[in-house]
C-alpha atoms as a PDB file:
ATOM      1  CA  UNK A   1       0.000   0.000   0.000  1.00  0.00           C
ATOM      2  CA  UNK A   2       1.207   3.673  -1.033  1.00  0.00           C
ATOM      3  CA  UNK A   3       1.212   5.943   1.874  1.00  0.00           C
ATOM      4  CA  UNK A   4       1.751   9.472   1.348  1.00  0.00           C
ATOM      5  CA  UNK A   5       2.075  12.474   3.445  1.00  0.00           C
ATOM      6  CA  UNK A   6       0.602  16.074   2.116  1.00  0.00           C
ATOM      7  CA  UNK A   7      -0.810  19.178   3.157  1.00  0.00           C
ATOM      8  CA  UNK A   8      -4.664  20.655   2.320  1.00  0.00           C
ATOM      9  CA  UNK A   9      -4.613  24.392   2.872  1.00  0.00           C
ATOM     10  CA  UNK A  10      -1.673  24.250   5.182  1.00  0.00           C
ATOM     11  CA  UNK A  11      -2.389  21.021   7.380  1.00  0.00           C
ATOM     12  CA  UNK A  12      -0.951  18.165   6.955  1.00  0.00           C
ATOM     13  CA  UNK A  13      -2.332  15.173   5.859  1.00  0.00           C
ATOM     14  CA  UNK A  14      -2.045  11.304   4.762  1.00  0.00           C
ATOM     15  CA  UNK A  15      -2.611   9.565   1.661  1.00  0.00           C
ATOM     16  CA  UNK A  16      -3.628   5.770   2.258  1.00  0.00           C
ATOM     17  CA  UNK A  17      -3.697   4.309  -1.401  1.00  0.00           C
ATOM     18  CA  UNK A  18      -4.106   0.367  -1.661  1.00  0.00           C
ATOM     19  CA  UNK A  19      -1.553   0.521  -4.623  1.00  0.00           C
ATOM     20  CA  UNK A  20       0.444   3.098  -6.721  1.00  0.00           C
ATOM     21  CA  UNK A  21      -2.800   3.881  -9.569  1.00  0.00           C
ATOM     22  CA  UNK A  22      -5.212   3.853  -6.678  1.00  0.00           C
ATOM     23  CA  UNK A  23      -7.642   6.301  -8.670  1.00  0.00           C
ATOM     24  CA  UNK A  24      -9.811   6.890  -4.650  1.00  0.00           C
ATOM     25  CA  UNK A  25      -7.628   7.314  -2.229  1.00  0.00           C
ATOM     26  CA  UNK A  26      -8.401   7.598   1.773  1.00  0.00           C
ATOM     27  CA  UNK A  27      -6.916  10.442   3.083  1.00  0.00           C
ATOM     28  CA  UNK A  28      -7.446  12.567   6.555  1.00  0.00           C
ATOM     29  CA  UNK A  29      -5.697  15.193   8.779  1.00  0.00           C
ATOM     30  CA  UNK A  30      -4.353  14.986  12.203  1.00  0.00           C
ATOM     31  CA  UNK A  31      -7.810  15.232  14.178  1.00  0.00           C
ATOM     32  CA  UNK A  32      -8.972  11.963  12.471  1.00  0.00           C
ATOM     33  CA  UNK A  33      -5.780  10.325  13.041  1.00  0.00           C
ATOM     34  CA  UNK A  34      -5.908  10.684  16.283  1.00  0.00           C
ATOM     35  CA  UNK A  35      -9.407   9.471  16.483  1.00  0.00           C
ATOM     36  CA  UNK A  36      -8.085   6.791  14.187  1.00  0.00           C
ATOM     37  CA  UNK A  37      -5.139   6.073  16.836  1.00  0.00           C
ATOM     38  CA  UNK A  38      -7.758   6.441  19.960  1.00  0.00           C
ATOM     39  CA  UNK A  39     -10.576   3.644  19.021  1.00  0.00           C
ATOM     40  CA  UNK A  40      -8.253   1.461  16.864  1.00  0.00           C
ATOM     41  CA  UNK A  41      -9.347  -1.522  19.096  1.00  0.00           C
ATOM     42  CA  UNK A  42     -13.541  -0.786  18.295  1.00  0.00           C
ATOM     43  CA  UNK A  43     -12.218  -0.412  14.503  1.00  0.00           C
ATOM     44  CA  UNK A  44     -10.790  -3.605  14.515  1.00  0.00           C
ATOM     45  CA  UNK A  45     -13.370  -5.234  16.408  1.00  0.00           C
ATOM     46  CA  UNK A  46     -15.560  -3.495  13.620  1.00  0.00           C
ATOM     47  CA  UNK A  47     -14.018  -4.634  11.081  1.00  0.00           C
ATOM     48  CA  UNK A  48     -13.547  -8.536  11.998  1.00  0.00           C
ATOM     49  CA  UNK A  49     -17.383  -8.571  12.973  1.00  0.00           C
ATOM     50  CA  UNK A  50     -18.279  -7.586   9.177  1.00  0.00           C
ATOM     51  CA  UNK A  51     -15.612  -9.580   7.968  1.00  0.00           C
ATOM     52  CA  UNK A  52     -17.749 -12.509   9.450  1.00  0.00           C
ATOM     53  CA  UNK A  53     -21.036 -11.764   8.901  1.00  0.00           C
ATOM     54  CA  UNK A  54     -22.830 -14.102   5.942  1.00  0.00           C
ATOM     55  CA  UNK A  55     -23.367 -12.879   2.755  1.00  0.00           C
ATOM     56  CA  UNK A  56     -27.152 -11.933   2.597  1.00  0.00           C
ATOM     57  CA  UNK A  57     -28.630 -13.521  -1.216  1.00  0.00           C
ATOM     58  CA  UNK A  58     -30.021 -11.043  -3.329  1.00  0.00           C
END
């Protein structure tokens, strides 16, 4: 994954690409990181709970 570091009218901020052509990158500034940083453990959790939920069938 590309990670690049920026700045958006003077702040600084990071690029999370999932490869170099990534056309949508995810980026955010230092408030969000920190929130990021702070309730990393409920994001995981998050994550791994969707990660095993069934499919639903359309």
């Amino acid at each position: 994954m590309a990670v690049e570091r920026t700045e958006f009218k003077g702040q600084p901020v990071i690029v999370l690409k999932r490869n170099d052509t990534d056309k949508y990158p995810f980026s955010f500034g230092l408030s969000k990181a920190r929130l990021i940083i702070e309730y990393f453990e409920e994001i995981k959790k998050f994550v791994a709970e969707a990660d095993n939920k069934p499919e639903e069938k359309k």
